[in-house]
PDB file of N, CA and C in Angstrom:
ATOM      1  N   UNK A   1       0.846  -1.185   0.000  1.00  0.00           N
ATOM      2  CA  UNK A   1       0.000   0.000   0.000  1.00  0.00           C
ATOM      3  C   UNK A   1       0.889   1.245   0.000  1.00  0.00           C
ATOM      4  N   UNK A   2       0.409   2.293  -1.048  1.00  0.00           N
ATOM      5  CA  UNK A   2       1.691   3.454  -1.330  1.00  0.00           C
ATOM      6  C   UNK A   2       1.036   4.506  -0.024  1.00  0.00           C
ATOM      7  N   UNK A   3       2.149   5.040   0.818  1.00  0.00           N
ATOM      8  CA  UNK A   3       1.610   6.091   1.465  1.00  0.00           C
ATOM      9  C   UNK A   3       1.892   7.379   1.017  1.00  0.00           C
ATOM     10  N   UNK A   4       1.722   8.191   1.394  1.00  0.00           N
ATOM     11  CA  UNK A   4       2.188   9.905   1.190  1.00  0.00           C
ATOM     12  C   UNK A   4       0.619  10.705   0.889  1.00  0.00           C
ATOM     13  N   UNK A   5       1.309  12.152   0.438  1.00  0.00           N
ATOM     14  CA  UNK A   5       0.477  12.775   0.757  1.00  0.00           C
ATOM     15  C   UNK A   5      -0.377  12.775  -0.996  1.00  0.00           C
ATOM     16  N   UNK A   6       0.598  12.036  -1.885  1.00  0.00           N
ATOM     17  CA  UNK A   6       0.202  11.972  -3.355  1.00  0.00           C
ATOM     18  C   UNK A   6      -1.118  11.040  -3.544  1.00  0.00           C
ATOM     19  N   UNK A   7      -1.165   9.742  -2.361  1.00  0.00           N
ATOM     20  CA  UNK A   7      -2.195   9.015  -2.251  1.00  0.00           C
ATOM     21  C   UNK A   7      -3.477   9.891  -1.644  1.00  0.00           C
ATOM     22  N   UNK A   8      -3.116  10.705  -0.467  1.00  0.00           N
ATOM     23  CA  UNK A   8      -4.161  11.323   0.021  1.00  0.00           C
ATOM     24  C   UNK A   8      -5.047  12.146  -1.029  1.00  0.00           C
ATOM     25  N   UNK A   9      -4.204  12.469  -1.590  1.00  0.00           N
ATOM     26  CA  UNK A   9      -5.124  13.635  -2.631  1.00  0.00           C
ATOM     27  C   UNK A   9      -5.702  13.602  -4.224  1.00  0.00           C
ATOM     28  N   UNK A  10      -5.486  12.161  -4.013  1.00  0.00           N
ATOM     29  CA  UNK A  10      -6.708  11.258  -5.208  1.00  0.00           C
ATOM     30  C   UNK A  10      -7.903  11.107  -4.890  1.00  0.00           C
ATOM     31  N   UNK A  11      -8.406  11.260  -3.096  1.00  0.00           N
ATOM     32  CA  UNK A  11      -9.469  11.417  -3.202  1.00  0.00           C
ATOM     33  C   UNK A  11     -10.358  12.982  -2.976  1.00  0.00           C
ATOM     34  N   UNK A  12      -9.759  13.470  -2.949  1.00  0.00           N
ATOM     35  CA  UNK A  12     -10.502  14.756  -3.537  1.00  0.00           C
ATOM     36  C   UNK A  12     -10.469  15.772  -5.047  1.00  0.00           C
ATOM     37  N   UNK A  13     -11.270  16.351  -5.212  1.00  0.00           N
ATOM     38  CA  UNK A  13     -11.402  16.789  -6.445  1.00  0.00           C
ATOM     39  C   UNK A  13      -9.794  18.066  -6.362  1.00  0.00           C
ATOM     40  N   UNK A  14      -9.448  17.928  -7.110  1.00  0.00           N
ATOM     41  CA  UNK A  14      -8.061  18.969  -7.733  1.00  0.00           C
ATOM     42  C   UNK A  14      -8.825  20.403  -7.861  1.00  0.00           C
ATOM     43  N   UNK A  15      -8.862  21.499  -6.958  1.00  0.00           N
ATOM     44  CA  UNK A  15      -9.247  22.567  -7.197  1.00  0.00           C
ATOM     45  C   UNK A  15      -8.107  23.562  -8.135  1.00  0.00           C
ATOM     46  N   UNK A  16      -9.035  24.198  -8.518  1.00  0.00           N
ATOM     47  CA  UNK A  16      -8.310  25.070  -9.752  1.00  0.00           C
ATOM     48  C   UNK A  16      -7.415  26.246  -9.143  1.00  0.00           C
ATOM     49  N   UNK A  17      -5.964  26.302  -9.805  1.00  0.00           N
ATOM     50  CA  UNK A  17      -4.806  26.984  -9.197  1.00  0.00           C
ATOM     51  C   UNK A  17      -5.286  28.568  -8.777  1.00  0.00           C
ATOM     52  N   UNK A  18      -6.305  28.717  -9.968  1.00  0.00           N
ATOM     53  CA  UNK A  18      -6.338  30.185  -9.770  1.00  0.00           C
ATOM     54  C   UNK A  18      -6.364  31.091  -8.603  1.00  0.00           C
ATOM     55  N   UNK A  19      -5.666  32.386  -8.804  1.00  0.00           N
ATOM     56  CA  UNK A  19      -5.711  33.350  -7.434  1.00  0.00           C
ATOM     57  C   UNK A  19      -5.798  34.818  -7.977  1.00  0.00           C
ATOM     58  N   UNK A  20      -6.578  34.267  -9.263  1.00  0.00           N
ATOM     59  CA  UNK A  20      -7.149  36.145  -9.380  1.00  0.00           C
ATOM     60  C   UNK A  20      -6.510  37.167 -10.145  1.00  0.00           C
ATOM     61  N   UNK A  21      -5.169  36.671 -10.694  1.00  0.00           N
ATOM     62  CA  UNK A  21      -4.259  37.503 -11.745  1.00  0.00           C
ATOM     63  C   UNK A  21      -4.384  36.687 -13.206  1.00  0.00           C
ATOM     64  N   UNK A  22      -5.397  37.155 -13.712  1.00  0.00           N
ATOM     65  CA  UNK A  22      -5.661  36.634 -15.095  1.00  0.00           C
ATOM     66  C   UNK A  22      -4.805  37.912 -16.075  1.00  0.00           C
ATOM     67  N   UNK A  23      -3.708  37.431 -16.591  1.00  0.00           N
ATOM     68  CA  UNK A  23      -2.877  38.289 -17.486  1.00  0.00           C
ATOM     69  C   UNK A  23      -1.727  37.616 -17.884  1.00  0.00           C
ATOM     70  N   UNK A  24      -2.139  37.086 -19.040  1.00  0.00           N
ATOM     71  CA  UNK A  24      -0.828  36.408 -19.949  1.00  0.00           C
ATOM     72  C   UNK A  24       0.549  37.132 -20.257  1.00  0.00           C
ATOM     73  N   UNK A  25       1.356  36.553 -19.865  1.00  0.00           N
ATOM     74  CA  UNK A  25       2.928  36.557 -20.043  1.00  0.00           C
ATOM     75  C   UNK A  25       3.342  36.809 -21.202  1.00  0.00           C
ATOM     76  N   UNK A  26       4.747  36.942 -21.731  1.00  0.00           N
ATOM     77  CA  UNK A  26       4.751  36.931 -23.428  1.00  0.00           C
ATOM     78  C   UNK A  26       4.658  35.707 -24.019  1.00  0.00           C
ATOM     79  N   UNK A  27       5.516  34.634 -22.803  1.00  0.00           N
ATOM     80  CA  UNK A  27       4.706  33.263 -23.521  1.00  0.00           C
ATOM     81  C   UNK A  27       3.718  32.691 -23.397  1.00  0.00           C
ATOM     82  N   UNK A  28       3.003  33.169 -23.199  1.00  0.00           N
ATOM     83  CA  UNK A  28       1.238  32.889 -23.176  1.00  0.00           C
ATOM     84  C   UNK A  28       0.732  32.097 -21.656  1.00  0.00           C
ATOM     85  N   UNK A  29       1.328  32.527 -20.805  1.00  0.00           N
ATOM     86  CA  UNK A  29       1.480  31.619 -19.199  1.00  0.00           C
ATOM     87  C   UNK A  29       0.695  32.528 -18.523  1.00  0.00           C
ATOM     88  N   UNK A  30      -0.430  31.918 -17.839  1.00  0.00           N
ATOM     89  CA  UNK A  30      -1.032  33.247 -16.838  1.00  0.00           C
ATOM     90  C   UNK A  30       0.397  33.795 -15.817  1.00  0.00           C
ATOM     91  N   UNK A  31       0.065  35.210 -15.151  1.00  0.00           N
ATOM     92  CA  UNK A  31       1.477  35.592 -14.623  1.00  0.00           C
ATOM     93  C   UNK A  31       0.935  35.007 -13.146  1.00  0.00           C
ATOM     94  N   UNK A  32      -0.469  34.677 -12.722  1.00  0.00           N
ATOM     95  CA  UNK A  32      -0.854  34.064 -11.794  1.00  0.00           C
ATOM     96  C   UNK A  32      -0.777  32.957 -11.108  1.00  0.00           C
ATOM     97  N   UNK A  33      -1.176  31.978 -12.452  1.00  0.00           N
ATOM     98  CA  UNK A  33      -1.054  30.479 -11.562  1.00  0.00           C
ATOM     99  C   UNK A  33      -0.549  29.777 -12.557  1.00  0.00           C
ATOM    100  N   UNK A  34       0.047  30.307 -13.679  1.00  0.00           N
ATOM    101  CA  UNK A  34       1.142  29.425 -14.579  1.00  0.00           C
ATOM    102  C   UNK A  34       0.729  28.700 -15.187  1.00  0.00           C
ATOM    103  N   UNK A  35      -0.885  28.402 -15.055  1.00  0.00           N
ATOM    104  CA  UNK A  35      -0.981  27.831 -16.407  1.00  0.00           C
ATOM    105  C   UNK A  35      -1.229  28.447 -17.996  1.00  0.00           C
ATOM    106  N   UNK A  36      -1.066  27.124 -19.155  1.00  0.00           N
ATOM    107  CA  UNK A  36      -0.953  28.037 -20.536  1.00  0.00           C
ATOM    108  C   UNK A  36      -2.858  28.028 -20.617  1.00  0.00           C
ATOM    109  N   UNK A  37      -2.870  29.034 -21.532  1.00  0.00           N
ATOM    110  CA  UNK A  37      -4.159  29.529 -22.321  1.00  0.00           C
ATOM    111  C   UNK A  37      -4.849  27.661 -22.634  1.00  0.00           C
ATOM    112  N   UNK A  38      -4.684  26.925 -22.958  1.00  0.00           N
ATOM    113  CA  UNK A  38      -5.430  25.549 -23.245  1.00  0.00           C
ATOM    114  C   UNK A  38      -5.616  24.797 -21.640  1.00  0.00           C
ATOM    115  N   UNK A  39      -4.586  24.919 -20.669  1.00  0.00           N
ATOM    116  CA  UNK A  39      -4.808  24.678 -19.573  1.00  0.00           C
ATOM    117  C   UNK A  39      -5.839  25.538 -18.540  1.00  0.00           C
ATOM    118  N   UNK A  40      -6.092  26.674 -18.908  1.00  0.00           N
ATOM    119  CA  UNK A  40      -7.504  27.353 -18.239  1.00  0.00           C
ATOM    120  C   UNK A  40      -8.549  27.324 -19.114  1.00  0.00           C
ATOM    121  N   UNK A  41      -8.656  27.025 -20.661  1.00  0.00           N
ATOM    122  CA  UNK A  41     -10.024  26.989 -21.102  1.00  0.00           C
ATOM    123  C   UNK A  41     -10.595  25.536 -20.794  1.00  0.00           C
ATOM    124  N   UNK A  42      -9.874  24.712 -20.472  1.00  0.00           N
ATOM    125  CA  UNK A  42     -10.262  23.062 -20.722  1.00  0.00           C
ATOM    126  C   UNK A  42      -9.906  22.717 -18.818  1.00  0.00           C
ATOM    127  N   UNK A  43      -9.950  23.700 -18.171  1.00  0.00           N
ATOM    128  CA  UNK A  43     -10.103  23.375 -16.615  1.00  0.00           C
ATOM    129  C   UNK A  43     -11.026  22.717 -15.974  1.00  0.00           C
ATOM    130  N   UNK A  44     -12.270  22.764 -16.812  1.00  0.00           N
ATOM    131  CA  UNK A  44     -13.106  22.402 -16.117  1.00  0.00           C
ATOM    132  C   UNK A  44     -13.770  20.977 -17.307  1.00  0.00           C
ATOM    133  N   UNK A  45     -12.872  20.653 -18.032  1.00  0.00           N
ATOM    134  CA  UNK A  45     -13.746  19.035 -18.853  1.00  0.00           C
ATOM    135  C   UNK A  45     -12.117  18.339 -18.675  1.00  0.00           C
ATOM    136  N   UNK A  46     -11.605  18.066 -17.599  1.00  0.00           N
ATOM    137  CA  UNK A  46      -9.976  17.468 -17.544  1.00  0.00           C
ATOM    138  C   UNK A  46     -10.461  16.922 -16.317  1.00  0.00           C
ATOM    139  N   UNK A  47      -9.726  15.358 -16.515  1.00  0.00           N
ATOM    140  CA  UNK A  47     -10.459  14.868 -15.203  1.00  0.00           C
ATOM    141  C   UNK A  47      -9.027  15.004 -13.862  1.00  0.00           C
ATOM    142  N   UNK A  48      -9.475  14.580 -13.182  1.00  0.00           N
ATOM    143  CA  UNK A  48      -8.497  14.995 -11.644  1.00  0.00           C
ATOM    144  C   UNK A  48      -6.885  14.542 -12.026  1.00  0.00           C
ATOM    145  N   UNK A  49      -6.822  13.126 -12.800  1.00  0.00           N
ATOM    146  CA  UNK A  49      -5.422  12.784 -12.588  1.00  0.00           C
ATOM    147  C   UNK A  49      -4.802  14.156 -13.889  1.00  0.00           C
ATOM    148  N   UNK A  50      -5.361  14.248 -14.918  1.00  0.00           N
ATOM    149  CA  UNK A  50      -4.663  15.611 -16.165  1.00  0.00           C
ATOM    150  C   UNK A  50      -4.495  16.927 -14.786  1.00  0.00           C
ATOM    151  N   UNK A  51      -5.368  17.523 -13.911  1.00  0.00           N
ATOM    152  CA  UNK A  51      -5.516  18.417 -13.104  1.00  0.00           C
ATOM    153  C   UNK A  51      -3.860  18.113 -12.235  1.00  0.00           C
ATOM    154  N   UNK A  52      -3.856  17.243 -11.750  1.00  0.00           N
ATOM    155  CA  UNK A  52      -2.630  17.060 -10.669  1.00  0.00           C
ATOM    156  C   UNK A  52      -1.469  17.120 -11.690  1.00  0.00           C
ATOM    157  N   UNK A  53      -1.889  16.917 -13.036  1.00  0.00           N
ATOM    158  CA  UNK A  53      -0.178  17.186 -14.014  1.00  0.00           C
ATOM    159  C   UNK A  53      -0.075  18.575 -14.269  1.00  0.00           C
ATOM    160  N   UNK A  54      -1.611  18.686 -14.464  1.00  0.00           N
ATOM    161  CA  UNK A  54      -1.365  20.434 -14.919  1.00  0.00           C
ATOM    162  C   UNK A  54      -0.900  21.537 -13.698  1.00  0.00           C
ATOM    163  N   UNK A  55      -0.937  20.867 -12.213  1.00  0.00           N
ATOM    164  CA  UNK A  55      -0.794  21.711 -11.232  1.00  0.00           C
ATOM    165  C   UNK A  55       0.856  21.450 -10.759  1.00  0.00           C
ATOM    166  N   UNK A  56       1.264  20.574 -11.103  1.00  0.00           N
ATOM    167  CA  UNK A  56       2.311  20.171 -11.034  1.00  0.00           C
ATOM    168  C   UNK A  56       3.528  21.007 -12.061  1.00  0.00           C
ATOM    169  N   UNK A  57       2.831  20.851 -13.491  1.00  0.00           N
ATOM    170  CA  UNK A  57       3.655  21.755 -13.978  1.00  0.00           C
ATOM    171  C   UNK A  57       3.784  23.613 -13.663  1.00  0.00           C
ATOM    172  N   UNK A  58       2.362  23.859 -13.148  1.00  0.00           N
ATOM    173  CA  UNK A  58       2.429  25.192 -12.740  1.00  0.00           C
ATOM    174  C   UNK A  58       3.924  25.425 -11.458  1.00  0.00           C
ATOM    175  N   UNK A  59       3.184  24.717 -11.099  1.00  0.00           N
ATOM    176  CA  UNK A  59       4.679  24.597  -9.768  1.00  0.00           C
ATOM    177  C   UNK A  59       6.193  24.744 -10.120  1.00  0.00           C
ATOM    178  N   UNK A  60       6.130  23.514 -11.839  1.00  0.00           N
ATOM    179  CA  UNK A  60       7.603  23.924 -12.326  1.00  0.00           C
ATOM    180  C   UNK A  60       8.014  25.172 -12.894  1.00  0.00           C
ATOM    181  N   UNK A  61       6.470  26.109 -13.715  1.00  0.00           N
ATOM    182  CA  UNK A  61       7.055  26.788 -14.070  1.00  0.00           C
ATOM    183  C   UNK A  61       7.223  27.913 -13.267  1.00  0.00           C
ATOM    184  N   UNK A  62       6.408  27.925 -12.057  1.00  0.00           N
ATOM    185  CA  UNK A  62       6.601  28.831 -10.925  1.00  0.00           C
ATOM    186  C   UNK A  62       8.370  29.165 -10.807  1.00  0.00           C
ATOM    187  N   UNK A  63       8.620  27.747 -10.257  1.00  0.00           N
ATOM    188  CA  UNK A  63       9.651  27.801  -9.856  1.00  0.00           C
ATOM    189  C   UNK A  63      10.724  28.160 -10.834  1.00  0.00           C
ATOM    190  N   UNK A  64      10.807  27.777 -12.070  1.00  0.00           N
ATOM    191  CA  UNK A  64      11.673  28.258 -12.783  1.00  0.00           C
ATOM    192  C   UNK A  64      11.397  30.078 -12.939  1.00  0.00           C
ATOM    193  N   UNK A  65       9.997  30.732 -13.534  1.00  0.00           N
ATOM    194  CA  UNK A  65      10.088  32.051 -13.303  1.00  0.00           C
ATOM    195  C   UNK A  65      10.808  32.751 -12.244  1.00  0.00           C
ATOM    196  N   UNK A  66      10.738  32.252 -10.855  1.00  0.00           N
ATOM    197  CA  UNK A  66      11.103  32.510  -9.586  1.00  0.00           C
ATOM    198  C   UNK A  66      13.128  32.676  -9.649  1.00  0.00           C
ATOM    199  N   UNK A  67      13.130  31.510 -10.196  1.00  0.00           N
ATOM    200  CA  UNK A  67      14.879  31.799 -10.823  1.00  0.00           C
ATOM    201  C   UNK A  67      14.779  32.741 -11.457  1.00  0.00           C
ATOM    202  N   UNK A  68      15.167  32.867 -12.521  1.00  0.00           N
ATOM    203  CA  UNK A  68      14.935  33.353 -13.360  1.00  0.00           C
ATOM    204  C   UNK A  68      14.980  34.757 -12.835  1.00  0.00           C
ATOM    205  N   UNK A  69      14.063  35.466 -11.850  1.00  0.00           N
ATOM    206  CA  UNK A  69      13.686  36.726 -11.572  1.00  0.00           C
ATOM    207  C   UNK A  69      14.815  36.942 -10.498  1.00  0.00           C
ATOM    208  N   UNK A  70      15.146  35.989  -9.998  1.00  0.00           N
ATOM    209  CA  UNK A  70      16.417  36.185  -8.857  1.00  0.00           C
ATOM    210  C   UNK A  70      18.073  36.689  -9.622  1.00  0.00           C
ATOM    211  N   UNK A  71      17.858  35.765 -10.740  1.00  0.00           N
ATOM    212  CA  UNK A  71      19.078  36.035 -11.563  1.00  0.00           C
ATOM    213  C   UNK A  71      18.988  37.297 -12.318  1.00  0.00           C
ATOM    214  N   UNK A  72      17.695  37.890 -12.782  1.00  0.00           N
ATOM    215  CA  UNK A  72      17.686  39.127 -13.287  1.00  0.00           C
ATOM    216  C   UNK A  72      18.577  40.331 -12.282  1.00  0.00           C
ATOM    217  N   UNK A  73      17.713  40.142 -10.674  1.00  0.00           N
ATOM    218  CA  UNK A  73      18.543  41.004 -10.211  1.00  0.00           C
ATOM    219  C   UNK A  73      19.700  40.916  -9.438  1.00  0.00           C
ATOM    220  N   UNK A  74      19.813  39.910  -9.495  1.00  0.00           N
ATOM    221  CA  UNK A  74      21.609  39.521  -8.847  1.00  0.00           C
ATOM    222  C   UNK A  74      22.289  40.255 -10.341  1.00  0.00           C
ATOM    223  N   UNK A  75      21.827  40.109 -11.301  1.00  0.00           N
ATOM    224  CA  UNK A  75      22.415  40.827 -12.680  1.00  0.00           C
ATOM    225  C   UNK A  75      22.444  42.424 -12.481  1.00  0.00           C
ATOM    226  N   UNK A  76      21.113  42.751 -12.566  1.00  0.00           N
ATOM    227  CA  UNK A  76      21.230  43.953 -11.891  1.00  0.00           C
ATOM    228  C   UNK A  76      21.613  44.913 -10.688  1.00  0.00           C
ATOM    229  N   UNK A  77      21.967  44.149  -9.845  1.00  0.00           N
ATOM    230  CA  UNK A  77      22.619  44.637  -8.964  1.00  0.00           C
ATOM    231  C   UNK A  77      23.900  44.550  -9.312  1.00  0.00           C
ATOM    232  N   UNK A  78      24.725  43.513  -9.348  1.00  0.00           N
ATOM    233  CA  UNK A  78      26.187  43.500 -10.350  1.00  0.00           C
ATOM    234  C   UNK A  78      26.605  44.521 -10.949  1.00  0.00           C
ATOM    235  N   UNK A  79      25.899  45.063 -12.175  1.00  0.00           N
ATOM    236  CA  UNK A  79      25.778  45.768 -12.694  1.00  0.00           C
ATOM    237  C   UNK A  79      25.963  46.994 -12.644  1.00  0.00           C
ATOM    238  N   UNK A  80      25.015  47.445 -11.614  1.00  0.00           N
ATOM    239  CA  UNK A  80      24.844  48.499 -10.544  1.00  0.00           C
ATOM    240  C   UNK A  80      26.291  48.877  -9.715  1.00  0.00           C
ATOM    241  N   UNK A  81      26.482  47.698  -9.263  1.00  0.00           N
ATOM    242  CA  UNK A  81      27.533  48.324  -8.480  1.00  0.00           C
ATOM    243  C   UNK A  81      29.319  48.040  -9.125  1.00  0.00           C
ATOM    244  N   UNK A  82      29.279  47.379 -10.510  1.00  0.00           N
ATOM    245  CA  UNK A  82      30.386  48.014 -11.607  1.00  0.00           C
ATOM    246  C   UNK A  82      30.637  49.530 -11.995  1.00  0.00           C
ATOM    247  N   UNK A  83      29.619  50.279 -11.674  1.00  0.00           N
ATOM    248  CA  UNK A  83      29.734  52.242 -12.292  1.00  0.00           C
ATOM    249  C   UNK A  83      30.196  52.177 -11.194  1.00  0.00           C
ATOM    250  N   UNK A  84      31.338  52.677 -11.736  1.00  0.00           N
ATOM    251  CA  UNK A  84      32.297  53.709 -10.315  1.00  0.00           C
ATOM    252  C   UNK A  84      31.955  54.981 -10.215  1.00  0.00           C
ATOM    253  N   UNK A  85      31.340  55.738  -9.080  1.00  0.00           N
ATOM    254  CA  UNK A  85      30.754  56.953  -8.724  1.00  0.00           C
ATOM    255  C   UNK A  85      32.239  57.844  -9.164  1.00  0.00           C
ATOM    256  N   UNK A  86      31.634  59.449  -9.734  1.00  0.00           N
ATOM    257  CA  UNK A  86      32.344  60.135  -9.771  1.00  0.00           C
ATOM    258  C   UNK A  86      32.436  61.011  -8.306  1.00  0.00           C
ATOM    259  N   UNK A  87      33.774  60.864  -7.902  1.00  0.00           N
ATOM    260  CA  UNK A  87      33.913  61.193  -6.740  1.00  0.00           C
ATOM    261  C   UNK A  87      34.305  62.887  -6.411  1.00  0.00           C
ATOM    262  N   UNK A  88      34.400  63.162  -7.591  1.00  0.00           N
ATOM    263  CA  UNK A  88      34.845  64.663  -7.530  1.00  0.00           C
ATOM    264  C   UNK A  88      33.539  65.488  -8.336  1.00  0.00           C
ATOM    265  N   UNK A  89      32.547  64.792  -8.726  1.00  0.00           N
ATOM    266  CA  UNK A  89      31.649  65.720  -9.380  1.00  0.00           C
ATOM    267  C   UNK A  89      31.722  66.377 -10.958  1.00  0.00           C
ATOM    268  N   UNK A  90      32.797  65.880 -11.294  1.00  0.00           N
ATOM    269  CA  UNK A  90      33.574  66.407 -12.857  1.00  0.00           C
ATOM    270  C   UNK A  90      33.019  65.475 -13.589  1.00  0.00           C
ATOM    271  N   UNK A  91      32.713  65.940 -14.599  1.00  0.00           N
ATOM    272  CA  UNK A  91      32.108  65.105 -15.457  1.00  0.00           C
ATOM    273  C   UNK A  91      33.623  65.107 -17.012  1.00  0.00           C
ATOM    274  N   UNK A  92      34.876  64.744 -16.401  1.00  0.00           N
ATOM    275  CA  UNK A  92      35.971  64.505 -17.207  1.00  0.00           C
ATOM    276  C   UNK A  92      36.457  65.964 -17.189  1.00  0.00           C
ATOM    277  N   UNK A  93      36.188  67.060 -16.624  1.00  0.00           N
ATOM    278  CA  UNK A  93      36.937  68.371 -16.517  1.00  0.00           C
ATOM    279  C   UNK A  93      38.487  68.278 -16.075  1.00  0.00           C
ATOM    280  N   UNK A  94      39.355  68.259 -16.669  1.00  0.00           N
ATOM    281  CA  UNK A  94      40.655  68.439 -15.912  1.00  0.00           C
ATOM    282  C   UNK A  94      41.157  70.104 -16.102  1.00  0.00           C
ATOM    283  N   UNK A  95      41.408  70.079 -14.887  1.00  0.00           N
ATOM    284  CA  UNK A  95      41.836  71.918 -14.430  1.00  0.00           C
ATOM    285  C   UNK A  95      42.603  71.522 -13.703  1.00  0.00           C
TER     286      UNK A  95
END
């Protein structure tokens, strides 16, 4: 007999990821709950085990966006702190 929490939650219905930010990404991903445009029109005729893949992948792509946005600003901060401040206020004046 398999235990975990993957067995527990075959018996209830897979509620839908959504949390209210309906607004597609440039690759067509809600910026909300990650799923694509065919995964929210067909939410509701997909039976529970397609639901636990489709929530599953939201999760991956969560998590990869979530990189992704960390590395933007570890970039940008880098970045940021490569300009060496002008310390005298001259903008290349030599006098």
């Amino acid at each position: 007999m398999a235990s975990g929490q993957g067995t527990q939650l075959e018996f209830f219905t897979v509620p839908s990821p959504c949390i209210g930010v309906c607004e597609a990404d440039p690759r067509g991903y809600c910026k909300g709950c990650f799923r694509s445009r065919e995964e929210r029109l067909y939410w509701l005729k997909v039976d529970d085990a397609t639901r636990r893949k489709i929530v599953a992948a939201c999760y991956r792509r969560k998590q990869q966006a979530l990189r992704r946005k960390r590395q933007e600003d570890i970039a940008a901060s880098q970045s940021e702190e490569m300009i060496q401040p002008d310390l005298f206020g001259s903008q290349g004046d030599e006098t």
